[in-house]
Protein backbone atom coordinates (compact mmCIF):
# COMPACT_ATOMS: atom_id res chain seq x y z
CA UNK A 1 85.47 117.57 99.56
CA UNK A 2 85.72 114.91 97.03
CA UNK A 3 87.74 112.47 99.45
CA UNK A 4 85.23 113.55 102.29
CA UNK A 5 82.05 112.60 99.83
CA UNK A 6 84.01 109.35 99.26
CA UNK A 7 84.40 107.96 102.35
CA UNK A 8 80.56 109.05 103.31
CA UNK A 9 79.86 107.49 99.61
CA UNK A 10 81.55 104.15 101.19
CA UNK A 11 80.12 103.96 104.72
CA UNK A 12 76.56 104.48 103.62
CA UNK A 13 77.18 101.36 100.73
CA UNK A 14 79.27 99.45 103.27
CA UNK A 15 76.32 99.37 105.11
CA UNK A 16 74.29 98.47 102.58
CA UNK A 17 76.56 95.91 101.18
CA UNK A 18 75.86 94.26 104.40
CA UNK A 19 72.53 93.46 103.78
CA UNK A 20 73.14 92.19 100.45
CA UNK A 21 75.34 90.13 101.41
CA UNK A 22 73.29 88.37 104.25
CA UNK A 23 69.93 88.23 102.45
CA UNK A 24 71.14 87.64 98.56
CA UNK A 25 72.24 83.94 99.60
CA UNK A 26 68.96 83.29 101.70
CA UNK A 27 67.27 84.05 98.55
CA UNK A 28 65.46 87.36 100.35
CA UNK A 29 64.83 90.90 99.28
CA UNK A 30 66.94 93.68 100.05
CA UNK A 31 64.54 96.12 100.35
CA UNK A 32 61.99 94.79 102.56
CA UNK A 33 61.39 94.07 105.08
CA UNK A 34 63.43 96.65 107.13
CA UNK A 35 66.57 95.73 109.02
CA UNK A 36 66.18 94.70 112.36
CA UNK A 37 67.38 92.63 115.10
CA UNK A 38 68.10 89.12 114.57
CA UNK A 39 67.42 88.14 117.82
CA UNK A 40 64.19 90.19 119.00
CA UNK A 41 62.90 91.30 115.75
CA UNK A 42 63.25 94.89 116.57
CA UNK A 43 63.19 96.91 113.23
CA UNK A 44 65.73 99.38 113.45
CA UNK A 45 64.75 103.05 113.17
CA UNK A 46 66.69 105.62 111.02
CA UNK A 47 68.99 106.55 114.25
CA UNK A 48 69.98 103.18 114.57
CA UNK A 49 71.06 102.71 111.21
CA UNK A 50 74.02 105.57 110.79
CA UNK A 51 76.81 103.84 109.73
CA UNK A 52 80.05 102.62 112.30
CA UNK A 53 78.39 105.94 114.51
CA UNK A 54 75.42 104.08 115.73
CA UNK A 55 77.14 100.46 116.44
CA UNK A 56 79.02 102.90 118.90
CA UNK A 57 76.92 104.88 120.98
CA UNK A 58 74.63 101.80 121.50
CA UNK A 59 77.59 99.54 122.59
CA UNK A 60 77.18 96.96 120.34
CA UNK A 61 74.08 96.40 121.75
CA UNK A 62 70.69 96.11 120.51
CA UNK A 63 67.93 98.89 121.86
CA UNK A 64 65.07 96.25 122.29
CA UNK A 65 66.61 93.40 123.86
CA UNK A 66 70.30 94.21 124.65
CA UNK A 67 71.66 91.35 122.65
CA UNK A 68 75.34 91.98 121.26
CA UNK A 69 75.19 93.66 118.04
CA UNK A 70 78.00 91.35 115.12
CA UNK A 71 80.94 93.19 114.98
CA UNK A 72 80.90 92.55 111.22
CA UNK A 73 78.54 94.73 110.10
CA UNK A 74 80.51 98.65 111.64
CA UNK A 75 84.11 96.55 110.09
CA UNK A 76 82.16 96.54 106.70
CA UNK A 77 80.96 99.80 107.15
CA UNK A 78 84.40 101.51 107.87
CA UNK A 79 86.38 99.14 105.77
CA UNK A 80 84.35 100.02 102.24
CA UNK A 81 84.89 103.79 103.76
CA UNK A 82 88.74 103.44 104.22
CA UNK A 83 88.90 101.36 100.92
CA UNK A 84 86.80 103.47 98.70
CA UNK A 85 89.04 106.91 99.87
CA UNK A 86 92.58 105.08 99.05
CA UNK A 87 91.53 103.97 95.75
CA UNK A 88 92.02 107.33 94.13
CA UNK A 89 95.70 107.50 96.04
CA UNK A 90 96.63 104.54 94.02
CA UNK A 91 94.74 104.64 90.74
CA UNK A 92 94.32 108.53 90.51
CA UNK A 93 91.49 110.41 89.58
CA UNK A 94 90.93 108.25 86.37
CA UNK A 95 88.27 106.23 84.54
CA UNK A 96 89.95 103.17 86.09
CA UNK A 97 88.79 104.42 89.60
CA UNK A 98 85.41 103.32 88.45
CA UNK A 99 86.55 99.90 87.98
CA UNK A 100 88.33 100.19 91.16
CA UNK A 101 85.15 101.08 93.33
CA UNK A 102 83.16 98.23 91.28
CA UNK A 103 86.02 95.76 92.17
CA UNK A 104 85.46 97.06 96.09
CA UNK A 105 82.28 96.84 96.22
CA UNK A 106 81.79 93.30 94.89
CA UNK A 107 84.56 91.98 97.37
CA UNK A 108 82.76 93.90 100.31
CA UNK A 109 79.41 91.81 99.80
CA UNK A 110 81.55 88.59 98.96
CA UNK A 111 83.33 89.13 102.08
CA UNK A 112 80.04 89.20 103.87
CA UNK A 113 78.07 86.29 102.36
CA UNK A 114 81.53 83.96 102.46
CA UNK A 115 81.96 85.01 106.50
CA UNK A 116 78.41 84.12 107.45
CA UNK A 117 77.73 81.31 105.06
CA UNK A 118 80.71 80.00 103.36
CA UNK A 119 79.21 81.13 99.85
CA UNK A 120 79.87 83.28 96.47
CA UNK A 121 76.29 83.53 95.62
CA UNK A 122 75.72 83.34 91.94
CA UNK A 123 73.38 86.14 91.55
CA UNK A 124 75.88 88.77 93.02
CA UNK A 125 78.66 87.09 90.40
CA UNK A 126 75.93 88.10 87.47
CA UNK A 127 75.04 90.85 88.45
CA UNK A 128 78.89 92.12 88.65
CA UNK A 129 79.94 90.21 85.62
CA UNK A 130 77.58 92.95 83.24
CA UNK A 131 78.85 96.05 85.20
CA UNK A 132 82.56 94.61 84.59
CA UNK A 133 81.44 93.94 81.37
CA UNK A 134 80.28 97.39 80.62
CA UNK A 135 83.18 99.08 82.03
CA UNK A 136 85.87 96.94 80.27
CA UNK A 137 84.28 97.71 76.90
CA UNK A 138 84.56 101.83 77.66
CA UNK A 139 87.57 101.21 79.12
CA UNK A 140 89.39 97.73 78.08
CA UNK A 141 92.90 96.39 78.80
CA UNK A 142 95.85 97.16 76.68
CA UNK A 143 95.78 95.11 74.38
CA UNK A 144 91.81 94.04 74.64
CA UNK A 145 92.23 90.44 74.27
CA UNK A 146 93.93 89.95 77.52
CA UNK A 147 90.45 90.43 79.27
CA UNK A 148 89.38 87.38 77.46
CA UNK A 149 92.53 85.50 77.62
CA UNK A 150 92.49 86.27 81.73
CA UNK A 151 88.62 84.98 82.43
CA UNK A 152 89.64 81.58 80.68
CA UNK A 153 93.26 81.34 82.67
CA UNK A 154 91.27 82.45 86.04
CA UNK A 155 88.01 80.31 85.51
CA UNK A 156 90.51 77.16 84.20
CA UNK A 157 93.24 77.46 86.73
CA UNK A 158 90.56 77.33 89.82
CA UNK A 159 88.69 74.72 87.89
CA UNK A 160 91.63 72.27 87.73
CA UNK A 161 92.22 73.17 91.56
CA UNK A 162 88.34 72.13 92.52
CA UNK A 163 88.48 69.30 91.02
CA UNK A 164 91.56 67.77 92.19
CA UNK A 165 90.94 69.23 95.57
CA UNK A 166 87.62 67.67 95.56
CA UNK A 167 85.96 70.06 97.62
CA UNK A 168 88.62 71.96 98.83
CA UNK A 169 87.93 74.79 96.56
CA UNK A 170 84.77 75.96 95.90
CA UNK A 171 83.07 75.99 92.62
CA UNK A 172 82.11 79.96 93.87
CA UNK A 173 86.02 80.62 93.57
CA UNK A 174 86.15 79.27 90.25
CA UNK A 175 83.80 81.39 88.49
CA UNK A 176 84.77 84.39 90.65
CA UNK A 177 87.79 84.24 88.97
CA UNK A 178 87.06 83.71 85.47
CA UNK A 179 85.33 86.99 86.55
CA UNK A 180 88.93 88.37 87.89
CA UNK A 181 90.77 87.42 84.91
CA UNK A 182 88.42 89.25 82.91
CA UNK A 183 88.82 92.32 85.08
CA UNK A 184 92.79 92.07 85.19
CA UNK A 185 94.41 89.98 82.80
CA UNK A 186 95.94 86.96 82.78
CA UNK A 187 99.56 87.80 84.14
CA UNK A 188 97.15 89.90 86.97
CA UNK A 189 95.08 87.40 87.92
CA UNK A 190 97.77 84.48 88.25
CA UNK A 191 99.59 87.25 90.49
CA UNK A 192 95.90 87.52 92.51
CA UNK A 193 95.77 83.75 93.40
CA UNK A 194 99.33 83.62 94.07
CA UNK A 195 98.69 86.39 96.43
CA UNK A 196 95.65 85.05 97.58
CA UNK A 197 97.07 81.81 98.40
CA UNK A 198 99.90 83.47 100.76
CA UNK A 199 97.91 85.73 102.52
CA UNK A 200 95.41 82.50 103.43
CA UNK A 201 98.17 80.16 104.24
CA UNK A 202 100.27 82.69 106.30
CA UNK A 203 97.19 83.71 108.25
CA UNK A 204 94.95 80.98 108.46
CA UNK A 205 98.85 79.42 110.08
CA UNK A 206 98.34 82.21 112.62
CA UNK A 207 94.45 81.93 113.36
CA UNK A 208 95.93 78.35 114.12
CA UNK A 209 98.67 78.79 115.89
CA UNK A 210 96.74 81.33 118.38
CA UNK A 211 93.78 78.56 118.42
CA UNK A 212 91.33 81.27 117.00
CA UNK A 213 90.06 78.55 114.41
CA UNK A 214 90.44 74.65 114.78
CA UNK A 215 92.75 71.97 112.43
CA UNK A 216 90.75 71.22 109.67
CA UNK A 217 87.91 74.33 110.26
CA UNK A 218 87.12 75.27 107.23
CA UNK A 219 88.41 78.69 106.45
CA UNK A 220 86.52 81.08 104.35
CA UNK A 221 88.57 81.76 101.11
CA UNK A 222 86.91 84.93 99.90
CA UNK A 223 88.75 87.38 102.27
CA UNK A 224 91.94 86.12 100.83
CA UNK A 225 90.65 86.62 97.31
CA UNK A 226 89.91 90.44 98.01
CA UNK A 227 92.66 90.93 99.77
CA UNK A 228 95.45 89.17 97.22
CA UNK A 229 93.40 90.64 94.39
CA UNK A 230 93.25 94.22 95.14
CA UNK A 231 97.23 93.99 95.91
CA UNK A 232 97.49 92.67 92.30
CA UNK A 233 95.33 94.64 90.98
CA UNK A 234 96.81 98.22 92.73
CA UNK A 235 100.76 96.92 92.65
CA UNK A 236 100.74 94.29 90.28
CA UNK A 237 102.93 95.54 87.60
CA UNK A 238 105.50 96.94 90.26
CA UNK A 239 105.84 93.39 91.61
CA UNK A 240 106.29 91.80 88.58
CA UNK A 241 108.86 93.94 87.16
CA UNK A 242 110.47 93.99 90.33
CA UNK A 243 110.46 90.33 90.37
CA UNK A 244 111.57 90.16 86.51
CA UNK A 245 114.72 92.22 87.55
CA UNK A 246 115.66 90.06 90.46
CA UNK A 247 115.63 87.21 88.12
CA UNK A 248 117.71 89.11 85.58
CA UNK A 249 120.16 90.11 88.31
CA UNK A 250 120.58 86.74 89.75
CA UNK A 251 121.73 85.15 86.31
């Protein structure tokens, strides 16, 4: 029942994460007006508004004016659902699993706003920063400091990559991490943007290769970010030990 509630728990969010994430960086509210149709303004009615269940049985469609329905929106819907129900697999039924579902829901709405619009908005990065707060004073790192010591590693590390990028990083990423190191650590979150990094080059390499985006297209960085975090954050310590005993094998 619990892992049933759960993924419920994460399609209903997912699907509200989805309108956060598209209104929050058009400076709108996300609680009026209702949703509706982008195209013909129809506001959708409570039928049309079940999670993943109704993108199906209208076809990706739209009732009013039959204008195809972003796939985006059921993909954030089931992926919060599939992502909220593993999290206890790898975390167990602990505090932590609060942190866990904090850490998945921020990504979900980042994911969102960076797809559509190429931006961290600030306002979801405060809001986030005082539940992360909260939660890492009930339940801090090992030892406590490390929090601290992580947000300056993450927020300098990005910093120093924005500027001599000049542009190629966002200043979004930057304080996004400062936010992950706070959440994970410093040995974590230098394990997240290495992650991060490979999972963008590799595929953004194949979304080229297979012409799905342009040379020089920009790319947006925050599905990387989620995706190289959460591997830190769930496996991190495995990896590193595992690497620390290659190393110690090889000499």
């Amino acid at each position: 029942m619990f892992y049933l509630f759960l993924v419920l728990y994460g399609l209903v969010l997912g699907s509200f994460f989805n309108v956060v994430g598209l209104r929050v960086p058009l400076k709108k509210s996300i609680v009026a007006p209702r949703s509706a149709c982008p195209t013909c303004g129809h506001q959708l009615r409570a039928y049309e508004l079940i999670p993943v269940i109704s993108y199906m049985l209208q076809k990706g469609k739209c009732r009013g004016c039959q204008s195809r329905i972003s796939p985006i929106y059921p993909t954030m819907e089931l992926l919060t659902g599939i992502l909220f129900v593993t999290a206890p697999f790898v975390v167990g039924w602990s505090s932590e699993l609060v942190v866990a579902l904090s850490l998945i829901s921020m990504f979900i709405i980042i994911i969102v706003s960076d797809i559509h619009y190429m931006i961290i908005p600030d306002k979801i990065l405060i809001w986030f920063a005082g539940i992360f707060l909260l939660e890492r004073i009930i339940w801090p790192l090992t030892p406590w400091w490390d929090s601290l010591f992580g947000a300056i590693v993450g927020f300098t590390l990005l910093l120093v990559i924005a500027l001599v990028s000049k542009g190629g990083m966002g200043f979004g990423d930057v304080k996004l991490y400062a936010l992950l190191g706070f959440i994970l650590g410093f040995k974590l979150v230098l394990l997240s943007f290495f992650l991060s990094t490979l999972y963008g080059a590799v595929l953004g390499g194949l979304a080229m290769l297979f012409r799905i985006v342009k040379r020089r297209q920009p790319i947006p960085f925050g599905p990387f970010i989620a995706a190289g975090t959460l591997s830190a954050y769930y496996w991190g310590s495995e990896m590193i030990d595992f690497y620390l005993r290659f190393l110690n094998q090889g000499f």
